[in-house]
C-alpha atoms as a PDB file:
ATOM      1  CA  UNK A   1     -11.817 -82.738   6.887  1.00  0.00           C
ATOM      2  CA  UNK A   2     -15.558 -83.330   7.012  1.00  0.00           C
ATOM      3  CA  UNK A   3     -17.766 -84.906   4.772  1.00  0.00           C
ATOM      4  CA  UNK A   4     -21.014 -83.595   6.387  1.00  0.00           C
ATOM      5  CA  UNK A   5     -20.103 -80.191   6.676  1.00  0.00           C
ATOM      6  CA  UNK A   6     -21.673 -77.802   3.435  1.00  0.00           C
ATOM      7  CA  UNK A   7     -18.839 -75.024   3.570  1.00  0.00           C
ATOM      8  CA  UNK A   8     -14.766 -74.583   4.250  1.00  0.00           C
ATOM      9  CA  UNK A   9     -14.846 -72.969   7.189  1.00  0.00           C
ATOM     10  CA  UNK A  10     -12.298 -71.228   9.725  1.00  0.00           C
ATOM     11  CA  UNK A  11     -11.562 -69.694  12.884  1.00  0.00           C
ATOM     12  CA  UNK A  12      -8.582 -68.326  12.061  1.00  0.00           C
ATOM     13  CA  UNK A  13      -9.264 -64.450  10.551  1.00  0.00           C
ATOM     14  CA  UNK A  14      -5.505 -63.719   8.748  1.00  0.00           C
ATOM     15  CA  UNK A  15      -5.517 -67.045   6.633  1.00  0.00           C
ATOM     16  CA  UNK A  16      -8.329 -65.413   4.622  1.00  0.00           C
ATOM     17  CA  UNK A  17      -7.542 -62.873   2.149  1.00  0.00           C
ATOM     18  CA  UNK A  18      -9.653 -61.433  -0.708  1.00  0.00           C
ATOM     19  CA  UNK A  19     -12.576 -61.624   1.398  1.00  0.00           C
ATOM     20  CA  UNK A  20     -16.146 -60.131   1.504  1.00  0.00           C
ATOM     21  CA  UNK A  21     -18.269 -58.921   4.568  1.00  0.00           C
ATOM     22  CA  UNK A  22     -21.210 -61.252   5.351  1.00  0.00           C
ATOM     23  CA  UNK A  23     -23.338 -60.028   7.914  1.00  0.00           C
ATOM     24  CA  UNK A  24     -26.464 -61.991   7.248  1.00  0.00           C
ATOM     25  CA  UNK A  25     -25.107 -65.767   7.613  1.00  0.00           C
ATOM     26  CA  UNK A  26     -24.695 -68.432   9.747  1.00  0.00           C
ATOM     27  CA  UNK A  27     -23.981 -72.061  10.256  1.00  0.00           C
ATOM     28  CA  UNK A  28     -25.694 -74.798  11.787  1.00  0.00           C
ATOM     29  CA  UNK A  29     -23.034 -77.179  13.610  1.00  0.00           C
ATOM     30  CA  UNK A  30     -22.309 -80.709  15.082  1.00  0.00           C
ATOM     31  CA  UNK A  31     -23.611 -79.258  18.518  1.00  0.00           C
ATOM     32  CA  UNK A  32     -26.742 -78.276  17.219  1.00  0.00           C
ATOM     33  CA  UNK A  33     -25.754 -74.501  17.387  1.00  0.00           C
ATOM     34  CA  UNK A  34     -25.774 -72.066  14.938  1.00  0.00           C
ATOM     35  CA  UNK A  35     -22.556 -69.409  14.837  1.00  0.00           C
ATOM     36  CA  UNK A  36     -23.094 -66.493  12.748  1.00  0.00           C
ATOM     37  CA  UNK A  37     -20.669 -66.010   9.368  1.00  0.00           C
ATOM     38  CA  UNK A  38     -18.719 -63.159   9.380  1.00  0.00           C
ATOM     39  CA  UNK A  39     -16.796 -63.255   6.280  1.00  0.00           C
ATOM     40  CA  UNK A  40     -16.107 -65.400   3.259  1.00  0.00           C
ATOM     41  CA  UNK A  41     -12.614 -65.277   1.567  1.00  0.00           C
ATOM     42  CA  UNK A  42     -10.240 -67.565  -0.042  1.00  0.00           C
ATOM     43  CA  UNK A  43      -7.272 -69.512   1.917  1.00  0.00           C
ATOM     44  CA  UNK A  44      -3.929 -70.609   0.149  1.00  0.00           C
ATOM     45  CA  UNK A  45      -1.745 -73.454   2.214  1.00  0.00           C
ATOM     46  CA  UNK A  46       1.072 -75.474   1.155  1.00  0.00           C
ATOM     47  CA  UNK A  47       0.975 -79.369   1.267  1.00  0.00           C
ATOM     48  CA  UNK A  48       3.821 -81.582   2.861  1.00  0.00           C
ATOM     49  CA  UNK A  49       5.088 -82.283  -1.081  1.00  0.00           C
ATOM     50  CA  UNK A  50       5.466 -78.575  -1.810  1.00  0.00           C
ATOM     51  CA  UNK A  51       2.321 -77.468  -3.623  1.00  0.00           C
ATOM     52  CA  UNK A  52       0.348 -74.808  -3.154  1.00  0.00           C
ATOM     53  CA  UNK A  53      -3.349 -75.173  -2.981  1.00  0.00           C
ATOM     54  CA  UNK A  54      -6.246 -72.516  -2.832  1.00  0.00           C
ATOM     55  CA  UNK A  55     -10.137 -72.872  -1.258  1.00  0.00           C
ATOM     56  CA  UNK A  56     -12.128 -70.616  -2.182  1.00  0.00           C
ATOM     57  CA  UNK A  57     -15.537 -69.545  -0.530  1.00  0.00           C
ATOM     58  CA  UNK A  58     -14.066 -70.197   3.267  1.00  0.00           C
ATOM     59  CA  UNK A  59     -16.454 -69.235   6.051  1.00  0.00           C
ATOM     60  CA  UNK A  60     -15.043 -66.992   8.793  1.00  0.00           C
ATOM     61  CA  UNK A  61     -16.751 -68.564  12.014  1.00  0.00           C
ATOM     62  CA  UNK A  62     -14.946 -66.896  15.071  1.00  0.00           C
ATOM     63  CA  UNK A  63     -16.990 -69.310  17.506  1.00  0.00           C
ATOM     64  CA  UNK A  64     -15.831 -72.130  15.658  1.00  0.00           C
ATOM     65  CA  UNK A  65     -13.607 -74.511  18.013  1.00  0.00           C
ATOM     66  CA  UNK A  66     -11.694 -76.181  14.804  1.00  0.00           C
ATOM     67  CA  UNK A  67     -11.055 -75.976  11.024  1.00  0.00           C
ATOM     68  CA  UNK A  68     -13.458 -77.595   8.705  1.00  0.00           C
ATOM     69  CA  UNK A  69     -13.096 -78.536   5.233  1.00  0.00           C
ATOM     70  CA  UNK A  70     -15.712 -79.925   3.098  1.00  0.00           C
ATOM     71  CA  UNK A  71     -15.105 -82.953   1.331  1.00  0.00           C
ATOM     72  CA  UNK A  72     -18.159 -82.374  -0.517  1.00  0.00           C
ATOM     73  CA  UNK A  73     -17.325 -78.727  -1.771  1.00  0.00           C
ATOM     74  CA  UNK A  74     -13.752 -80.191  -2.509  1.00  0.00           C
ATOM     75  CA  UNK A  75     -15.811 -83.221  -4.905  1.00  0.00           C
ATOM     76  CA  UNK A  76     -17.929 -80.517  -6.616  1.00  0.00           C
ATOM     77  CA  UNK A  77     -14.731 -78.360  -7.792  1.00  0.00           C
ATOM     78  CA  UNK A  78     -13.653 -81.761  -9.148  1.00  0.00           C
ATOM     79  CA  UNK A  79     -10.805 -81.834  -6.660  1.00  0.00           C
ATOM     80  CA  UNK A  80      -9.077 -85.385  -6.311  1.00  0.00           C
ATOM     81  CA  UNK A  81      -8.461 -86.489  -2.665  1.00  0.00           C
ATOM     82  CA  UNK A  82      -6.827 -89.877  -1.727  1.00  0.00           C
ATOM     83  CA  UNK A  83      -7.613 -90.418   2.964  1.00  0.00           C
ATOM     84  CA  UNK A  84      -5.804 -93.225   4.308  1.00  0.00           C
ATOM     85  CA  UNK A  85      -7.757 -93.832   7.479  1.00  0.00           C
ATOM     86  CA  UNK A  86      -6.739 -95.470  10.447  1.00  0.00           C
ATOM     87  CA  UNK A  87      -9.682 -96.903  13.095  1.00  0.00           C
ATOM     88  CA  UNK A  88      -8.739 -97.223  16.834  1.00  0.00           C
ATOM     89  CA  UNK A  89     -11.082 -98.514  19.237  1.00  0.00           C
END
């Protein structure tokens, strides 16, 4: 979970179904790199309680090196998120 990324985004091509070609795109990441988009589809997961949960709009980024999802997209599709965080020095 980010809160500075802009999109959902993936590495992982069979979580994405209903998806559309994108062969203009890319990202600008953490590492000051930009990795081109190569599709945009929606992802459904499960949480630990059971539910079932869909984001749509998910970036395909093959050169990604982890999942990202926005915690700003998930705030402007009015979705509810509760992050206990734990700091370690």
């Amino acid at each position: 979970m980010d809160y500075g990324c802009s999109f959902h985004m993936t590495l992982n091509r069979l979580w994405l179904q209903d998806f559309i070609e994108f062969e203009e795109g890319s990202v600008l990441v953490g590492d000051n790199k930009s990795y081109k988009i190569i599709i945009i589809g929606t992802i459904m997961f499960h949480l630990h309680d059971g539910t079932q949960r869909v984001l749509k709009k998910v970036r395909f980024v093959p050169s990604l090196k982890c999942n990202l999802i926005s915690l700003g997209e998930l705030e402007k599709n009015e979705y509810v998120f509760d992050l206990k965080v734990r700091w370690e020095c």
